[in-house]
N, C-alpha and C. Protein backbone atom coordinates (compact mmCIF):
# COMPACT_ATOMS: atom_id res chain seq x y z
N UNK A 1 9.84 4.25 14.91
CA UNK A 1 8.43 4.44 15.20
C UNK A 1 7.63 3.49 14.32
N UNK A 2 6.49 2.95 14.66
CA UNK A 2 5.60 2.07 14.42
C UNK A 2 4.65 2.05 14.63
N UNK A 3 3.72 2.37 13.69
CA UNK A 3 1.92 2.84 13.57
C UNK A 3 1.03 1.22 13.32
N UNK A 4 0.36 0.71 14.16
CA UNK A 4 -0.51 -0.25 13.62
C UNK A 4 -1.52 0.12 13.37
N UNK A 5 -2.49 -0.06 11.83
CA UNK A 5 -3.58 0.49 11.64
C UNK A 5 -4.62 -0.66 11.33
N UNK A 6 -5.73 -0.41 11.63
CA UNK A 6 -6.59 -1.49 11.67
C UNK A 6 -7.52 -0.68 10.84
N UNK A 7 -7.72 -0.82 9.36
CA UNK A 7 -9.68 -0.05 8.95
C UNK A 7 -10.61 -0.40 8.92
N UNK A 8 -11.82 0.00 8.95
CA UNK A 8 -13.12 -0.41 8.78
C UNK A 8 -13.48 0.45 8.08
N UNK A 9 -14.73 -0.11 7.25
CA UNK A 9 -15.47 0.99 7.10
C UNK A 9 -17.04 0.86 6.92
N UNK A 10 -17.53 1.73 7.45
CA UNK A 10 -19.48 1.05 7.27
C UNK A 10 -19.63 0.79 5.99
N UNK A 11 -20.41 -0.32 5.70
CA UNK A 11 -21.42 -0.29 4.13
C UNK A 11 -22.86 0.33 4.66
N UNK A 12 -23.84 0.06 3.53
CA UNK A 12 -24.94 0.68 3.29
C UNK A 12 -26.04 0.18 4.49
N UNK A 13 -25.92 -0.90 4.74
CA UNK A 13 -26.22 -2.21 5.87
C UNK A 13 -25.83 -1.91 7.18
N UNK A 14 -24.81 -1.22 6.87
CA UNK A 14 -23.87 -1.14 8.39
C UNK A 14 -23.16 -1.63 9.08
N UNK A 15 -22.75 -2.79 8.10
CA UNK A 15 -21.80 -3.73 8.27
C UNK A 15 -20.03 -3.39 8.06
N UNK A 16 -19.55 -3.98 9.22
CA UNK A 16 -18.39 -3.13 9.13
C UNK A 16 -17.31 -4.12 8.43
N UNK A 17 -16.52 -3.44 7.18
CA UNK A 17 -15.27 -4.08 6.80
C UNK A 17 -14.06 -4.24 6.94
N UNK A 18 -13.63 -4.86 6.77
CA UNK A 18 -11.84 -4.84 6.84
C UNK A 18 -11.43 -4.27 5.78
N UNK A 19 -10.99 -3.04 5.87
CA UNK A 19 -10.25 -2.49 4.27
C UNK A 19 -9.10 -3.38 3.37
N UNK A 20 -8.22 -3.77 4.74
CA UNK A 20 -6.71 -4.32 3.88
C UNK A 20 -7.78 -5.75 3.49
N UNK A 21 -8.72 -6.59 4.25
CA UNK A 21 -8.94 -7.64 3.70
C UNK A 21 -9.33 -7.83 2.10
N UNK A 22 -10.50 -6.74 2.27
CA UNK A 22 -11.01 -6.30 0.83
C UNK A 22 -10.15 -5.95 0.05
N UNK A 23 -9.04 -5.64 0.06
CA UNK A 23 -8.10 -4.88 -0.93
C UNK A 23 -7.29 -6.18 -1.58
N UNK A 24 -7.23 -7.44 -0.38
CA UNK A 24 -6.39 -8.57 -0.79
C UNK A 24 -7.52 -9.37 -1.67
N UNK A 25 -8.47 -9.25 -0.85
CA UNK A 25 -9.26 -10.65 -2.14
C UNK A 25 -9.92 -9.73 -3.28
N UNK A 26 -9.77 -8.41 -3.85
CA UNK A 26 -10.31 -8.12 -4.53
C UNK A 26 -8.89 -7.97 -5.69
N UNK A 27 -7.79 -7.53 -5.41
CA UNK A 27 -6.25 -7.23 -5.93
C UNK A 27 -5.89 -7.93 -6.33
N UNK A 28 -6.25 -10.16 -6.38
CA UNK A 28 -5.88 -10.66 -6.62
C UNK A 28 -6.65 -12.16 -7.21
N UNK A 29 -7.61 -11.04 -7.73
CA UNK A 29 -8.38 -12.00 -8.37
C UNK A 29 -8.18 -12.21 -9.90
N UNK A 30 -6.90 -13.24 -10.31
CA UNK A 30 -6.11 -12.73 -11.22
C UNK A 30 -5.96 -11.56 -12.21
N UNK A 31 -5.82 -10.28 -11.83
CA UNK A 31 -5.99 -9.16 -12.46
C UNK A 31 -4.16 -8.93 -12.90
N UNK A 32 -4.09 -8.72 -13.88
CA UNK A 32 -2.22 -8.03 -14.09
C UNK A 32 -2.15 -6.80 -13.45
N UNK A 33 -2.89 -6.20 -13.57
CA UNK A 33 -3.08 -4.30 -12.75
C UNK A 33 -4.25 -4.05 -12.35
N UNK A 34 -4.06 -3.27 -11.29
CA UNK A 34 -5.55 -2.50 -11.36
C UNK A 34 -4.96 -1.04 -11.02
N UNK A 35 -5.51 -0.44 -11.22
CA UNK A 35 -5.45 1.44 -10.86
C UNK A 35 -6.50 1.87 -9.83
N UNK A 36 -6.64 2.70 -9.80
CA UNK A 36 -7.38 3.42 -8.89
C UNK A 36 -8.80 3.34 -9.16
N UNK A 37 -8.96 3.67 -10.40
CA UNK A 37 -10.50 3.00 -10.56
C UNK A 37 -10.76 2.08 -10.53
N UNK A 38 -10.01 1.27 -11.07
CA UNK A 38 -10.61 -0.05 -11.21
C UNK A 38 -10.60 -0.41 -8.87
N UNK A 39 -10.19 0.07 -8.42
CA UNK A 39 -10.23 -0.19 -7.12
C UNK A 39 -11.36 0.31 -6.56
N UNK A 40 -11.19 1.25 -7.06
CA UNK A 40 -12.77 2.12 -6.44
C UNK A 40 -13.70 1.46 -6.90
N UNK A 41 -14.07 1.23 -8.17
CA UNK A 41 -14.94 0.32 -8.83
C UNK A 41 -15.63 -1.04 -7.94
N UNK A 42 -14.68 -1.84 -7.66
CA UNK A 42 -14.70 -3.39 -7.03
C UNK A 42 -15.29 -2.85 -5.88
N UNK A 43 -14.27 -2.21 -5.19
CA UNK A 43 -14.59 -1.69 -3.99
C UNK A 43 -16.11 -1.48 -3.51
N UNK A 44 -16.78 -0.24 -4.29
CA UNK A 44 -17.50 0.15 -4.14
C UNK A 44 -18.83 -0.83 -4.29
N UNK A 45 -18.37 -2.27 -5.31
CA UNK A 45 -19.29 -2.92 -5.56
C UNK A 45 -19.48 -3.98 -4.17
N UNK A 46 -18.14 -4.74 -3.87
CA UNK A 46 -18.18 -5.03 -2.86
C UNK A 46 -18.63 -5.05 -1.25
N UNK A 47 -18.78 -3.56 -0.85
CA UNK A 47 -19.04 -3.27 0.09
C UNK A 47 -20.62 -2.46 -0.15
N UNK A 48 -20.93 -2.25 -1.26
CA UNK A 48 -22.31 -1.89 -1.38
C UNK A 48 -22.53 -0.34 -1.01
N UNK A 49 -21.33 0.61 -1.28
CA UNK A 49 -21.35 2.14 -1.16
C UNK A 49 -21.38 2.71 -2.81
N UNK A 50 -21.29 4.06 -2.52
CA UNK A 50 -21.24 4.70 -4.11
C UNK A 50 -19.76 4.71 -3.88
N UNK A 51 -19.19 5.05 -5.19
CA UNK A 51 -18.07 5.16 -5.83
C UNK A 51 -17.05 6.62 -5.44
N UNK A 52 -18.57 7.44 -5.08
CA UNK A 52 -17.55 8.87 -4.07
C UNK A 52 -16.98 8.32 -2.96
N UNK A 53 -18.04 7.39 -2.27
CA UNK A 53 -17.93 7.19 -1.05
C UNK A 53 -16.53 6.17 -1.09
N UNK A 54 -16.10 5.40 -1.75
CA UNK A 54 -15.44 4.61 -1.90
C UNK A 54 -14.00 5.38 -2.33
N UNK A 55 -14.01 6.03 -3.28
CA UNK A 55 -13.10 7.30 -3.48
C UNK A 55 -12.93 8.16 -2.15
N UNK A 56 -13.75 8.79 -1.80
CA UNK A 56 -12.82 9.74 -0.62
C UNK A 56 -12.12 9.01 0.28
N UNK A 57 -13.01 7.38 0.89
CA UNK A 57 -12.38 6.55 1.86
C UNK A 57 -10.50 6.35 1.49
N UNK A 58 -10.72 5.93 0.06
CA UNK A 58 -9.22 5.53 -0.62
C UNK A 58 -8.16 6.46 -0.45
N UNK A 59 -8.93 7.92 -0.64
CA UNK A 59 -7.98 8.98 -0.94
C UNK A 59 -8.22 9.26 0.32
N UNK A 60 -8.47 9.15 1.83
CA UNK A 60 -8.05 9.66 2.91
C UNK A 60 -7.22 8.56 3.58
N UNK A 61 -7.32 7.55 2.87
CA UNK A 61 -6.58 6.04 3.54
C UNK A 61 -5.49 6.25 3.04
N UNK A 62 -4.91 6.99 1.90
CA UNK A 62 -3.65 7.03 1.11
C UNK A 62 -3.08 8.09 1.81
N UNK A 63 -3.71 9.27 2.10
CA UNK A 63 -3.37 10.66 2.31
C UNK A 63 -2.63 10.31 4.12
N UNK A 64 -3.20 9.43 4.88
CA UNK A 64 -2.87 9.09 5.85
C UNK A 64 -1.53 8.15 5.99
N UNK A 65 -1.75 6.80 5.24
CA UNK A 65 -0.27 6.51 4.75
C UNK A 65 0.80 7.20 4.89
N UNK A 66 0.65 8.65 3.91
CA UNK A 66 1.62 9.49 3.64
C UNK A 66 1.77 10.04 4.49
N UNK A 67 1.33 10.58 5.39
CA UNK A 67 1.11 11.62 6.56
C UNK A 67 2.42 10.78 7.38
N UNK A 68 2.06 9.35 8.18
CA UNK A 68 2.03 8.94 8.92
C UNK A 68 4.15 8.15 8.31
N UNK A 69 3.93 7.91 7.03
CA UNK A 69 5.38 7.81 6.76
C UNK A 69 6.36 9.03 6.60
N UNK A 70 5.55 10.18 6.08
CA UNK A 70 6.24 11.29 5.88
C UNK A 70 6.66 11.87 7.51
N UNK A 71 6.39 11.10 8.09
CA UNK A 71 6.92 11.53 9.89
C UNK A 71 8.21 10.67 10.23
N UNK A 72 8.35 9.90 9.57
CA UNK A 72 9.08 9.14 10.11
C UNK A 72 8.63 7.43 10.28
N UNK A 73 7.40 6.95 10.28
CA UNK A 73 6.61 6.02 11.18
C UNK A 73 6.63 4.88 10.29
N UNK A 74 6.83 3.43 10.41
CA UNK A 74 6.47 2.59 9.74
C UNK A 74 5.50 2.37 9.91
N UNK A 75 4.55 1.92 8.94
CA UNK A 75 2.86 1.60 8.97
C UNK A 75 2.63 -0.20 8.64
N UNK A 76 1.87 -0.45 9.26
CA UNK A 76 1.97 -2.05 9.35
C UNK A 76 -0.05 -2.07 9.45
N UNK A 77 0.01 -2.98 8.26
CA UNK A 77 -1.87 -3.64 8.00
C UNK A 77 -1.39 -5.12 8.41
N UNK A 78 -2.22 -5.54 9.65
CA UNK A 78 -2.61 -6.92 9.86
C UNK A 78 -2.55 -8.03 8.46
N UNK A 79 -3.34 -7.56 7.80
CA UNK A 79 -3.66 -8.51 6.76
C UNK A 79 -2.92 -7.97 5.25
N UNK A 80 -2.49 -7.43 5.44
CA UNK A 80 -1.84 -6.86 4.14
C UNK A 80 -0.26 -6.55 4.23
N UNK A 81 0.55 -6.15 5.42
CA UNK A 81 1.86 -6.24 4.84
C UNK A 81 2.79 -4.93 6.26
N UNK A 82 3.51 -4.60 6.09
CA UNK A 82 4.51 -3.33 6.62
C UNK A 82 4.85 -2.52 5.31
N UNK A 83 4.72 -1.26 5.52
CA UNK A 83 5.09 -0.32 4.78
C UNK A 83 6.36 0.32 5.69
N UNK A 84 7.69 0.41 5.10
CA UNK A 84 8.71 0.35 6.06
C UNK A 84 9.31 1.64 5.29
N UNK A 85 10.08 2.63 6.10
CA UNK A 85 10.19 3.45 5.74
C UNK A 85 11.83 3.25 5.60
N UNK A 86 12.75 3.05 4.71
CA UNK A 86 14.10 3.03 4.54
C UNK A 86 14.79 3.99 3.95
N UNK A 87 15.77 4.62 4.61
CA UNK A 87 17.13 5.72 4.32
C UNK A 87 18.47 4.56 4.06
N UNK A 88 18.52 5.41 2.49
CA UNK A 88 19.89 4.87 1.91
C UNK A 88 20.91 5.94 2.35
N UNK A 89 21.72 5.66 2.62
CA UNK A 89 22.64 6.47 2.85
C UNK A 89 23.69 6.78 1.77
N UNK A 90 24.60 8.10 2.11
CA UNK A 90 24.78 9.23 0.80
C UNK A 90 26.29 7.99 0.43
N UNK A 91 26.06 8.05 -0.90
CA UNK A 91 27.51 7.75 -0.96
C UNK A 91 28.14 7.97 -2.12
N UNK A 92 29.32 7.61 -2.70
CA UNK A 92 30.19 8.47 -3.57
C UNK A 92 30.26 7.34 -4.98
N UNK A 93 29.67 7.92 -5.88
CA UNK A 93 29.43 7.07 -7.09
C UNK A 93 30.61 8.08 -8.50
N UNK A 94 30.83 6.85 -9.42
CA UNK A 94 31.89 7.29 -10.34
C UNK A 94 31.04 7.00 -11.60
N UNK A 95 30.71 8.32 -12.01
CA UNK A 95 30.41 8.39 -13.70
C UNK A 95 31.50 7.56 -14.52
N UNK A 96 31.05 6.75 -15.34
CA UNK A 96 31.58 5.78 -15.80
C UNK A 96 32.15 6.28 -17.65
N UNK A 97 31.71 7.24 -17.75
CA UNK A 97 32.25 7.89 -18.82
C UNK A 97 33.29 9.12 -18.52
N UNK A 98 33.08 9.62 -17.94
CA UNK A 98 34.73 10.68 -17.30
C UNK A 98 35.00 10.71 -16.36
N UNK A 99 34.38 9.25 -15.47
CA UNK A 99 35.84 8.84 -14.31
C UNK A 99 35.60 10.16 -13.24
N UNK A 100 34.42 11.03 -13.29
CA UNK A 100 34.49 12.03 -12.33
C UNK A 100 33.70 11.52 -10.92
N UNK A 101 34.07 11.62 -9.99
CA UNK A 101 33.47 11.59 -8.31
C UNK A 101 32.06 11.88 -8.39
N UNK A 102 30.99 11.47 -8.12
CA UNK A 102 30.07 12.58 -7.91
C UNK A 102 29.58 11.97 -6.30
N UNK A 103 29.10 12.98 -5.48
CA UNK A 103 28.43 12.61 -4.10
C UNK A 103 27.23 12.47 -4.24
N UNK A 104 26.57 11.28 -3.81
CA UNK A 104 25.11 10.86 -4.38
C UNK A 104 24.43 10.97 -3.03
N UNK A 105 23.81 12.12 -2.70
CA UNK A 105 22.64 12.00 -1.43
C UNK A 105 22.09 11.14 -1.18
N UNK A 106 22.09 11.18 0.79
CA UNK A 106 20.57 10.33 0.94
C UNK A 106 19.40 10.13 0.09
N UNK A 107 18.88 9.03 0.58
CA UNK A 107 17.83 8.70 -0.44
C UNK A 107 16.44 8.10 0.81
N UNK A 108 15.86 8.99 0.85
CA UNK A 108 14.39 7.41 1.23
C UNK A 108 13.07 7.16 0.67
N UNK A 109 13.56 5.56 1.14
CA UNK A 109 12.88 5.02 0.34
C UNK A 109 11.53 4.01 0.93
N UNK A 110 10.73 3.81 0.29
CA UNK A 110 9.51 2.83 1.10
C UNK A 110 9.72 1.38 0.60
N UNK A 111 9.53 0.36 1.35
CA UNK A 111 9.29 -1.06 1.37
C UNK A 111 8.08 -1.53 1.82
N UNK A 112 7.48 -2.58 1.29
CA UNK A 112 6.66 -3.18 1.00
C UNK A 112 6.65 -4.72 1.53
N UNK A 113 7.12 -5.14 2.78
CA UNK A 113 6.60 -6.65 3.43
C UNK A 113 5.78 -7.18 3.56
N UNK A 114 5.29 -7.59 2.43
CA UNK A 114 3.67 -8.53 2.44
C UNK A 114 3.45 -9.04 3.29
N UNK A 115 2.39 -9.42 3.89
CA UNK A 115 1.85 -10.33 4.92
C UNK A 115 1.92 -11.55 4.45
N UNK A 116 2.18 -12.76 5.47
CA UNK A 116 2.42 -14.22 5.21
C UNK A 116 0.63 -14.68 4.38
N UNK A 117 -0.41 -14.28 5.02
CA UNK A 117 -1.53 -14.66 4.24
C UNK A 117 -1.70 -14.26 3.36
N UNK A 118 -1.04 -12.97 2.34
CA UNK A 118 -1.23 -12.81 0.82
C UNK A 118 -0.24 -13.64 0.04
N UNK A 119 0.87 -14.12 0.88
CA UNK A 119 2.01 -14.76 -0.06
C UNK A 119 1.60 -16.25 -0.05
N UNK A 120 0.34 -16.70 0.91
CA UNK A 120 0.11 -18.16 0.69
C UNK A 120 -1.03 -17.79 0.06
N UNK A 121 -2.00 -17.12 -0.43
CA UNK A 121 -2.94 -17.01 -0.89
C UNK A 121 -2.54 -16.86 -2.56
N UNK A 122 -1.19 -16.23 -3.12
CA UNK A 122 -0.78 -16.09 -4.35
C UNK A 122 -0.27 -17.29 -4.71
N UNK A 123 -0.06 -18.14 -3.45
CA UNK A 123 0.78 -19.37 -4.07
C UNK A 123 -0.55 -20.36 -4.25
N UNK A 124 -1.65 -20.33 -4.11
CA UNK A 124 -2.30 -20.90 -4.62
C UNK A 124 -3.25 -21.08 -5.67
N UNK A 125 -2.97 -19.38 -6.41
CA UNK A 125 -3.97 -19.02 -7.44
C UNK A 125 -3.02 -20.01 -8.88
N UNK A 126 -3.63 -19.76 -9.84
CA UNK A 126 -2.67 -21.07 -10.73
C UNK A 126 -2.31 -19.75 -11.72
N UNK A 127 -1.07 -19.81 -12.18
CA UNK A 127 -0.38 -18.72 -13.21
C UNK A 127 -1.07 -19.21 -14.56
């Protein structure tokens, strides 16, 4: 299964944005990290909303993510990447100090396929 999501969201103007766009040119304006505030922060400056408003958008854009992988679904942003949902499968690992068997469960896990325009856009910022 495969979810394509496209966001917008109004500013103050009424001008409508691209979420994943904003998230790329703001994420990589050589920053080492940003967190959640500091996202909400930019964000909110960027698009010209308050900082709730910018916060609930984030935290219902995340909460949906989850929703939508926790089903099963890979999620794919135009401008930002595939969020791919991957199952490792169970298999039989040896403790390396007493040589005992152990059966190591499924595992899943999420991936992260950037979009071709953030990986040429990083190759041009200068390290």
């Amino acid at each position: 299964m495969h979810a394509k999501i496209i966001l917008f969201f109004e500013t103050k103007t009424k001008k409508k944005v691209n979420f994943a766009e904003s998230i790329v040119l703001l994420f990589f304006k050589k920053n080492k990290r940003m967190d959640n505030k500091k996202l909400i922060s930019l964000l909110s400056k960027k698009t010209k909303t308050t900082q709730e408003k910018s916060n609930e958008f984030l935290s219902s854009f995340i909460e949906e993510i989850t929703n939508e992988m926790a089903n099963g679904a890979d999620v794919e942003f135009l401008d930002l990447g595939i969020f791919e949902n991957i199952v490792r499968e169970q298999k039989i690992i040896t403790n390396p100090k007493t040589q005992k068997k152990i059966l190591y469960p499924p595992k899943n896990i999420v991936d992260l396929k950037v979009a071709k325009q953030i990986k040429e856009y990083l190759k041009t910022i200068e390290k």
